[in-house]
PDB file of N, CA and C in Angstrom:
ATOM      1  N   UNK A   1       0.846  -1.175   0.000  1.00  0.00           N
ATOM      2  CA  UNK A   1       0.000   0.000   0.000  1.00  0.00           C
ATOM      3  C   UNK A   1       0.894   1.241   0.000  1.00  0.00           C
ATOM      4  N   UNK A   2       0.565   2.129  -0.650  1.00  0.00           N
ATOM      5  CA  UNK A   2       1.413   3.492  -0.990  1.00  0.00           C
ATOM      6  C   UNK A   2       1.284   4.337   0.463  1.00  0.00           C
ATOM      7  N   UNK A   3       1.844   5.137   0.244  1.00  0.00           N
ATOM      8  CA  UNK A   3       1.926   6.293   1.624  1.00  0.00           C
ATOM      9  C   UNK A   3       0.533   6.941   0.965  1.00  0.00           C
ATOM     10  N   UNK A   4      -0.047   7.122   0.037  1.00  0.00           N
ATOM     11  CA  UNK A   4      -0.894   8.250  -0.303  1.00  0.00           C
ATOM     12  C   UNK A   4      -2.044   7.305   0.418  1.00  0.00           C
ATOM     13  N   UNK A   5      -2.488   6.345  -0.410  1.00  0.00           N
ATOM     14  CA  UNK A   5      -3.441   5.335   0.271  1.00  0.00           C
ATOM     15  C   UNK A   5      -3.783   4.828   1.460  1.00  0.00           C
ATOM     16  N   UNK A   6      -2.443   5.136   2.283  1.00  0.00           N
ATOM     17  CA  UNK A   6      -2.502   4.664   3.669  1.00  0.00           C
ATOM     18  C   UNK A   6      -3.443   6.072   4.236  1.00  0.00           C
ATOM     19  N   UNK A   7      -2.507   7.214   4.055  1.00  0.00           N
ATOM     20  CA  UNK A   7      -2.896   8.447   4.276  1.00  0.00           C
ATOM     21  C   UNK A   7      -4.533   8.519   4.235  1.00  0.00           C
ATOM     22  N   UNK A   8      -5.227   8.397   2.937  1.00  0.00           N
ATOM     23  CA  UNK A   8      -5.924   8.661   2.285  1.00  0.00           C
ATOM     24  C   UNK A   8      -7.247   8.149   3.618  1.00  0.00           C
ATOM     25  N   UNK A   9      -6.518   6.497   3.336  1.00  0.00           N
ATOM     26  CA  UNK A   9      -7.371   5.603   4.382  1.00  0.00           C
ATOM     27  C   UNK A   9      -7.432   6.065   6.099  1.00  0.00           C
ATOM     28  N   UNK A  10      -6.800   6.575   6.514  1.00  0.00           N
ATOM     29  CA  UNK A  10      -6.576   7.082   7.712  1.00  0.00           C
ATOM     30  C   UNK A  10      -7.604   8.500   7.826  1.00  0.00           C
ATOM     31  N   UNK A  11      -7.627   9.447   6.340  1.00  0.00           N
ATOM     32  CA  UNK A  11      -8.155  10.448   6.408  1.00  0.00           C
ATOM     33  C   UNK A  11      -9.817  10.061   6.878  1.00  0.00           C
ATOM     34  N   UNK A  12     -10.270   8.684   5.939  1.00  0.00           N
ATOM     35  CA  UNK A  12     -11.552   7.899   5.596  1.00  0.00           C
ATOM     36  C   UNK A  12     -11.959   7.799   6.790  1.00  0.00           C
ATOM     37  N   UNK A  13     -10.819   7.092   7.232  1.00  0.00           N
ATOM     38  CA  UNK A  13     -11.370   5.626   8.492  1.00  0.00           C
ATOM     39  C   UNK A  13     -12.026   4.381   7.613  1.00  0.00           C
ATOM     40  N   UNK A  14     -11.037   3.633   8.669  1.00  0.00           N
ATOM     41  CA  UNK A  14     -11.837   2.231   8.323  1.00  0.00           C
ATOM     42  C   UNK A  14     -12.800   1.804   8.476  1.00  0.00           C
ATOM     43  N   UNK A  15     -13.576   2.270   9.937  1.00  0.00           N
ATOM     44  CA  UNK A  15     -14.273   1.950  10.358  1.00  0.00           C
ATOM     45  C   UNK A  15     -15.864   2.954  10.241  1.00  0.00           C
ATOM     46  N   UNK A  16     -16.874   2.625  10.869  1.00  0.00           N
ATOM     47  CA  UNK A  16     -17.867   3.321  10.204  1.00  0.00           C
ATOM     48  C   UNK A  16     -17.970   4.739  11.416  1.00  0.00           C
ATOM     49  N   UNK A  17     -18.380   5.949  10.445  1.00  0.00           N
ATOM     50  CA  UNK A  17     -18.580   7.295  11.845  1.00  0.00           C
ATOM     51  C   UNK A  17     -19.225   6.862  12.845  1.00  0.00           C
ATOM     52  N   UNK A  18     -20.493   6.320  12.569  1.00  0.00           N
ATOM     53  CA  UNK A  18     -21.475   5.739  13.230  1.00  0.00           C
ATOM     54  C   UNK A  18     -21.764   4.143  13.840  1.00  0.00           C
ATOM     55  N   UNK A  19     -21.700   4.085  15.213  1.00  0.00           N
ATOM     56  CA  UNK A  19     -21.343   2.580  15.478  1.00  0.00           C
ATOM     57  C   UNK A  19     -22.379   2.046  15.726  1.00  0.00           C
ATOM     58  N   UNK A  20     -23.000   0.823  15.818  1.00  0.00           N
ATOM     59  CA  UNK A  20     -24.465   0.496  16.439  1.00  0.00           C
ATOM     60  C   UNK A  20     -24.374   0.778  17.675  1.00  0.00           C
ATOM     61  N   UNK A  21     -23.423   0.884  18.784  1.00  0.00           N
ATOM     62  CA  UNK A  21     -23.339   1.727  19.791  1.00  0.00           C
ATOM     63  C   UNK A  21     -24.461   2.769  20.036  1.00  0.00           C
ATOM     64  N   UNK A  22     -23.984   3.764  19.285  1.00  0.00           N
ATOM     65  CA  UNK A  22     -24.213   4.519  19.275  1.00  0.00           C
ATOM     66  C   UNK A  22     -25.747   4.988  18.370  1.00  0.00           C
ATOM     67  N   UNK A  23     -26.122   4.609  17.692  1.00  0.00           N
ATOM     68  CA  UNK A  23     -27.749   4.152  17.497  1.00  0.00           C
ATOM     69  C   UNK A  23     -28.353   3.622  18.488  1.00  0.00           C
ATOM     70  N   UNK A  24     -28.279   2.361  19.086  1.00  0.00           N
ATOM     71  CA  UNK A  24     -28.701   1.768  20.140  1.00  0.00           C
ATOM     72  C   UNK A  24     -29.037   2.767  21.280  1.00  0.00           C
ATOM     73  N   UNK A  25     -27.751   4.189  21.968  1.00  0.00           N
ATOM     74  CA  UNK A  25     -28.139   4.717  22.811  1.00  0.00           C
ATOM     75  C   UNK A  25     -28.740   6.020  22.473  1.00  0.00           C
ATOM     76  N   UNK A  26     -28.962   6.203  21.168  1.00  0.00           N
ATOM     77  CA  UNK A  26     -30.122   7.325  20.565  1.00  0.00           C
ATOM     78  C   UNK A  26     -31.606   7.077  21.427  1.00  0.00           C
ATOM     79  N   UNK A  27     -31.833   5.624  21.045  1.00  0.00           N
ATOM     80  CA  UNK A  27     -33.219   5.471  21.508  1.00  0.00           C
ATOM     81  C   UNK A  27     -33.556   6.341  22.874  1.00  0.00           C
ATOM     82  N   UNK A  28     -33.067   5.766  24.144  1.00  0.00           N
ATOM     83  CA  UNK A  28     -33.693   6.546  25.266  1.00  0.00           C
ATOM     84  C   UNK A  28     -33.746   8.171  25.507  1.00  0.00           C
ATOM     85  N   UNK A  29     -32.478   8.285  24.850  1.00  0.00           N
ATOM     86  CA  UNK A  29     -32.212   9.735  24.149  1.00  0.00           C
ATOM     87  C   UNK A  29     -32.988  10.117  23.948  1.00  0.00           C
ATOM     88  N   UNK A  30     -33.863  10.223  23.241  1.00  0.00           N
ATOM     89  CA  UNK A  30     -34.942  11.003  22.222  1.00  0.00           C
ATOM     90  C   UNK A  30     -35.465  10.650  23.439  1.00  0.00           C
ATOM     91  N   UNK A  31     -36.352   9.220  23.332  1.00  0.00           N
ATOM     92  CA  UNK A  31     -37.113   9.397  24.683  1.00  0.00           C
ATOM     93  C   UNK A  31     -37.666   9.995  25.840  1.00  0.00           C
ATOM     94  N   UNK A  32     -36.181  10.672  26.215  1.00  0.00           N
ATOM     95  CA  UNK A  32     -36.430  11.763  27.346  1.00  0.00           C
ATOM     96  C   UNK A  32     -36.269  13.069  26.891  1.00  0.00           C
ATOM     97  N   UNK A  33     -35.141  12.899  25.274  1.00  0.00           N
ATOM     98  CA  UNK A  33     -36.329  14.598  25.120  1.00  0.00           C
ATOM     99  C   UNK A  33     -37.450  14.759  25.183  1.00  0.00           C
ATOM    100  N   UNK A  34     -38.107  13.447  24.612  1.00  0.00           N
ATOM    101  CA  UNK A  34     -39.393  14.143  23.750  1.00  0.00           C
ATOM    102  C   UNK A  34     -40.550  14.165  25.419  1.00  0.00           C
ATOM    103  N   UNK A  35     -40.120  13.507  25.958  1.00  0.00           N
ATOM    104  CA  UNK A  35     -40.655  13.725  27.784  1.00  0.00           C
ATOM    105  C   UNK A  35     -40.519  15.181  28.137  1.00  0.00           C
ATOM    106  N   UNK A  36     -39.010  15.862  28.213  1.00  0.00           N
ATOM    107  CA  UNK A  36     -38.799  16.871  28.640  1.00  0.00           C
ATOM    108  C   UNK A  36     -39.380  17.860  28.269  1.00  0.00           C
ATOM    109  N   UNK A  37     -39.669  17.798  26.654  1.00  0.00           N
ATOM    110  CA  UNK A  37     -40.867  19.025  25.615  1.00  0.00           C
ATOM    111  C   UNK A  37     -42.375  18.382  26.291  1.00  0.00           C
ATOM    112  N   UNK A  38     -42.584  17.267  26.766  1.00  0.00           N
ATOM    113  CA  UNK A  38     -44.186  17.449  26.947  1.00  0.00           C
ATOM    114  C   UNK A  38     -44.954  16.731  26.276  1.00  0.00           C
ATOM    115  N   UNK A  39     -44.514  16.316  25.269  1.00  0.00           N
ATOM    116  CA  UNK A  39     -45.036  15.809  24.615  1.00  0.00           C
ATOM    117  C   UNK A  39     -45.711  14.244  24.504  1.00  0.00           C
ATOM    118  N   UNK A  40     -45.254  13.486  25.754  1.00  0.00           N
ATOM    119  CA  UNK A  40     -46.209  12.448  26.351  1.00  0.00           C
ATOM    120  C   UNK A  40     -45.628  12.551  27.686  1.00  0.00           C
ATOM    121  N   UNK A  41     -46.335  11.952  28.624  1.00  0.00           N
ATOM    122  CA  UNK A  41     -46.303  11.666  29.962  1.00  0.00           C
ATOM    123  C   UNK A  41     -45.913   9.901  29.941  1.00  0.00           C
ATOM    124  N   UNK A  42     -44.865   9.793  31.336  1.00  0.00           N
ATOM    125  CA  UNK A  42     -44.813   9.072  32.115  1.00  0.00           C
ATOM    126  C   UNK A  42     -45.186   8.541  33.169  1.00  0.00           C
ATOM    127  N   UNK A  43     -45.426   7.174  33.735  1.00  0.00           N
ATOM    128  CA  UNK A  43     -45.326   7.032  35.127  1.00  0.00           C
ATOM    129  C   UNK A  43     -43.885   7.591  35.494  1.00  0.00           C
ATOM    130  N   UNK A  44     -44.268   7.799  37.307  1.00  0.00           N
ATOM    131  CA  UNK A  44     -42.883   7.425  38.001  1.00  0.00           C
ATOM    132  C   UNK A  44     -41.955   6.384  37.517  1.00  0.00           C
ATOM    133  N   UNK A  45     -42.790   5.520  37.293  1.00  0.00           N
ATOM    134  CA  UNK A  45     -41.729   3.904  37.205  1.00  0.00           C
ATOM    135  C   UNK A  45     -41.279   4.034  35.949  1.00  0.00           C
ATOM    136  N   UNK A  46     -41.840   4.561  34.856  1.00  0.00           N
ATOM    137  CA  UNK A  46     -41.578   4.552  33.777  1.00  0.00           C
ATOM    138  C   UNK A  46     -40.296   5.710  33.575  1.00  0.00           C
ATOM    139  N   UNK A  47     -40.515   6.656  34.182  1.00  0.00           N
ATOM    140  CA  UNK A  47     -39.352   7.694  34.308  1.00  0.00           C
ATOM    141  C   UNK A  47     -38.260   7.625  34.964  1.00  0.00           C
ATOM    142  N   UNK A  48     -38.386   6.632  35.946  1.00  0.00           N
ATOM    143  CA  UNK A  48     -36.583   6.107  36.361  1.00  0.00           C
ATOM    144  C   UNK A  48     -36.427   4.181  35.434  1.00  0.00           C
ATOM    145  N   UNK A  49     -37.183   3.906  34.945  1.00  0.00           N
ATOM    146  CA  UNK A  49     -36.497   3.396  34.080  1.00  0.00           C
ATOM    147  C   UNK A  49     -35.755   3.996  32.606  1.00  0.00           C
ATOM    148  N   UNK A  50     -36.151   5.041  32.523  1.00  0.00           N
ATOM    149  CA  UNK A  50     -36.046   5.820  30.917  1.00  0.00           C
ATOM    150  C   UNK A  50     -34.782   6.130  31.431  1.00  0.00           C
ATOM    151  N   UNK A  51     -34.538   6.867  32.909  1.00  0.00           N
ATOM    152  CA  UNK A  51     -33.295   7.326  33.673  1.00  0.00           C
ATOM    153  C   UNK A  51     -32.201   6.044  33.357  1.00  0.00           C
ATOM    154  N   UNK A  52     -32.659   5.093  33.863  1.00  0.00           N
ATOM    155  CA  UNK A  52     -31.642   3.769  33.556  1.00  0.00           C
ATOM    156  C   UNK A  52     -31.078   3.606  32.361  1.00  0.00           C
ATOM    157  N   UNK A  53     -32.214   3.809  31.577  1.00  0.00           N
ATOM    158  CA  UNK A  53     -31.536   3.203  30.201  1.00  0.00           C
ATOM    159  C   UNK A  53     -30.925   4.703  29.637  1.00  0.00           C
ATOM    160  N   UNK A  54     -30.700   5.824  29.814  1.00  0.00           N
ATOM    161  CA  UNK A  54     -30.068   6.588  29.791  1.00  0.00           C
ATOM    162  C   UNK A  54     -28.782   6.531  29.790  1.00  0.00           C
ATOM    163  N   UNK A  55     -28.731   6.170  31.110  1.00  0.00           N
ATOM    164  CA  UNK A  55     -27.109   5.729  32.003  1.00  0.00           C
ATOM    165  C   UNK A  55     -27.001   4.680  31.282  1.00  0.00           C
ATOM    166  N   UNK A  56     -27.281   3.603  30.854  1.00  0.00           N
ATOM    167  CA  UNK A  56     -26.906   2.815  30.088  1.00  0.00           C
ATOM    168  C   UNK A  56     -25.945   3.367  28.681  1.00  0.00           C
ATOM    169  N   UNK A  57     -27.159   3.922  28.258  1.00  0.00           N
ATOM    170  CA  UNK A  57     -27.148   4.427  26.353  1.00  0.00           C
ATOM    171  C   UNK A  57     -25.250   5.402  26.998  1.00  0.00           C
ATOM    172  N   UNK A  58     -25.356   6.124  27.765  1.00  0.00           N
ATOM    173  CA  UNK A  58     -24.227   6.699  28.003  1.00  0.00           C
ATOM    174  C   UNK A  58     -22.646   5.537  28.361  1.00  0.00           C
ATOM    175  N   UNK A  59     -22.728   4.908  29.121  1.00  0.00           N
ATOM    176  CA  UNK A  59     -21.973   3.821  29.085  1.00  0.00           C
ATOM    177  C   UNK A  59     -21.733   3.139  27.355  1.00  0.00           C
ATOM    178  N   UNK A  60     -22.245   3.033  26.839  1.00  0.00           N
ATOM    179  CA  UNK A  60     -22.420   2.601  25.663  1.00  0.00           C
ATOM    180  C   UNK A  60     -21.580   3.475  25.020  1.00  0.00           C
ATOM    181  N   UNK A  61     -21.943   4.655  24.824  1.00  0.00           N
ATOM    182  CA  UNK A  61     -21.106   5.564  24.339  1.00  0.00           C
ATOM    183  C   UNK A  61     -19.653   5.859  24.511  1.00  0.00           C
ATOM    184  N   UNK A  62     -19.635   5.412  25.638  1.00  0.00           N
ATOM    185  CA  UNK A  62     -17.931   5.661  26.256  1.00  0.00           C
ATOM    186  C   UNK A  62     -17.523   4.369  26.343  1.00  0.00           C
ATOM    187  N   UNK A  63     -18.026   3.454  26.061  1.00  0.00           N
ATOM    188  CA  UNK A  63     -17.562   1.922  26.116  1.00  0.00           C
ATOM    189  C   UNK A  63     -17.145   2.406  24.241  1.00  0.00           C
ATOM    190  N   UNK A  64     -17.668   2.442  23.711  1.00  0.00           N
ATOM    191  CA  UNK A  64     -17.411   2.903  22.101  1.00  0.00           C
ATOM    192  C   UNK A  64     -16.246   3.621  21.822  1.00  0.00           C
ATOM    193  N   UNK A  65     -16.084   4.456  22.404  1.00  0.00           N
ATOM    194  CA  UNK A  65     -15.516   5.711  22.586  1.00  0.00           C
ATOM    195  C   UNK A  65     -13.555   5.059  23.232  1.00  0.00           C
ATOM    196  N   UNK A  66     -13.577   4.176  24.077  1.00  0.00           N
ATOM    197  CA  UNK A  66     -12.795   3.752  24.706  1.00  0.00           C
ATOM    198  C   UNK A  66     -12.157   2.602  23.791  1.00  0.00           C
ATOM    199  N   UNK A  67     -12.928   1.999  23.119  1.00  0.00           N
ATOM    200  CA  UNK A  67     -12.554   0.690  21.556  1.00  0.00           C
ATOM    201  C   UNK A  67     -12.119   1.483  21.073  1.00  0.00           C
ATOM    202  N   UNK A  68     -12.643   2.673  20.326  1.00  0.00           N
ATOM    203  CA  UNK A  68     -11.863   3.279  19.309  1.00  0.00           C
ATOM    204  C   UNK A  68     -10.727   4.224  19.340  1.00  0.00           C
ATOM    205  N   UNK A  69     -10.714   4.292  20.791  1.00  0.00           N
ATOM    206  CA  UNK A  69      -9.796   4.853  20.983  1.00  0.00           C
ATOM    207  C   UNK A  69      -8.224   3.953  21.153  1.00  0.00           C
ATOM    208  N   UNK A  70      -8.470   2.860  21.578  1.00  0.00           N
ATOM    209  CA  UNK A  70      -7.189   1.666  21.746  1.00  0.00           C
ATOM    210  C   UNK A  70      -6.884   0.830  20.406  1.00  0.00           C
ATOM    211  N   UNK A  71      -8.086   1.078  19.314  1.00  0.00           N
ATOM    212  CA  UNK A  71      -8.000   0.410  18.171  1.00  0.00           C
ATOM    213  C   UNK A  71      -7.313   1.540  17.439  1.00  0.00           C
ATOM    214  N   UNK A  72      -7.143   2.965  17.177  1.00  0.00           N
ATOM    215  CA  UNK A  72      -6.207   3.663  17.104  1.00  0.00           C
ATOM    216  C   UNK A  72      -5.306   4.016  17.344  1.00  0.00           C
ATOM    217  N   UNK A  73      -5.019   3.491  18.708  1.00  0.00           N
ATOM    218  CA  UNK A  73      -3.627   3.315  19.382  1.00  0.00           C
ATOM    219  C   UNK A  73      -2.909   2.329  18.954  1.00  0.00           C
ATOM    220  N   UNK A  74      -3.544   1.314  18.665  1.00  0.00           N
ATOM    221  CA  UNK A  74      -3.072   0.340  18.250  1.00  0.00           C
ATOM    222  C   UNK A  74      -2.393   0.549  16.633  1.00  0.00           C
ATOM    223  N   UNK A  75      -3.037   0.586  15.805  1.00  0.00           N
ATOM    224  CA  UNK A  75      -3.240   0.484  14.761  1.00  0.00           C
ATOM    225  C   UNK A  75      -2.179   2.070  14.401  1.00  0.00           C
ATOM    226  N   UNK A  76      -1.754   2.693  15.126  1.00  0.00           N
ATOM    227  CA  UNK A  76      -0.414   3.735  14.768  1.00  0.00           C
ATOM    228  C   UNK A  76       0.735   3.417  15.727  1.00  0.00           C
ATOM    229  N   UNK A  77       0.782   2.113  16.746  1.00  0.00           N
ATOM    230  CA  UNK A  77       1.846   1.562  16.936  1.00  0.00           C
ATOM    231  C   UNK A  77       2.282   0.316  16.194  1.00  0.00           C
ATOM    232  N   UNK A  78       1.271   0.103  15.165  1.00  0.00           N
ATOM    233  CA  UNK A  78       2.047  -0.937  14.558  1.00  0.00           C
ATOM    234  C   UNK A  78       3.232  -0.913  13.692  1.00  0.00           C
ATOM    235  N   UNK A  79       3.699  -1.614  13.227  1.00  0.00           N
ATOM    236  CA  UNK A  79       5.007  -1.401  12.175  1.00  0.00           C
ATOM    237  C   UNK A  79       4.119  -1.691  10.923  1.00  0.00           C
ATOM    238  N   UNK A  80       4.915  -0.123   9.978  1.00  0.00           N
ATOM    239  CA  UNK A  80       4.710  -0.284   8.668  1.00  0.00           C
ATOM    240  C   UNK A  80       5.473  -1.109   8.059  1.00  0.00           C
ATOM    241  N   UNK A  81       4.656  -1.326   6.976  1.00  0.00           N
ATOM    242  CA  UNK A  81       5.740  -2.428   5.896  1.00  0.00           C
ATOM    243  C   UNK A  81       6.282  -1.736   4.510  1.00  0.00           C
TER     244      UNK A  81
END
């Protein structure tokens, strides 16, 4: 592989912007916006579970966030050929 191509590929990424990660923790997301505008009501119970899966969807994110960050570490300590 050429230096331009490597480059090129590095500029790209290999990998996708968007991870299912990170879709997955959209859902509760919206969720509690669309709570916070009013726009439907909760139970109590229903509103500290939405809280949970929040904290979840966020873990998710930084669990993501933490792969791609060591898979880039990785992947610029390797030896070129």
């Amino acid at each position: 592989m050429s230096t331009h191509a490597s480059t090129e590929r590095r500029r790209r990424g290999a990998r996708p912007d968007i991870t299912p990660a990170q879709l997955v923790s959209l859902v509760p997301l919206l969720a509690s916006l669309l709570h916070a505008f009013g726009l439907y009501d909760l139970s109590q119970e229903q509103q500290d579970a939405l809280g949970d899966a929040v904290e979840w969807a966020m873990a998710l994110v930084g669990g993501d966030a933490i792969i791609r960050f060591g898979r880039n570490l990785a992947e610029r300590r390797a030896p070129t050929r």
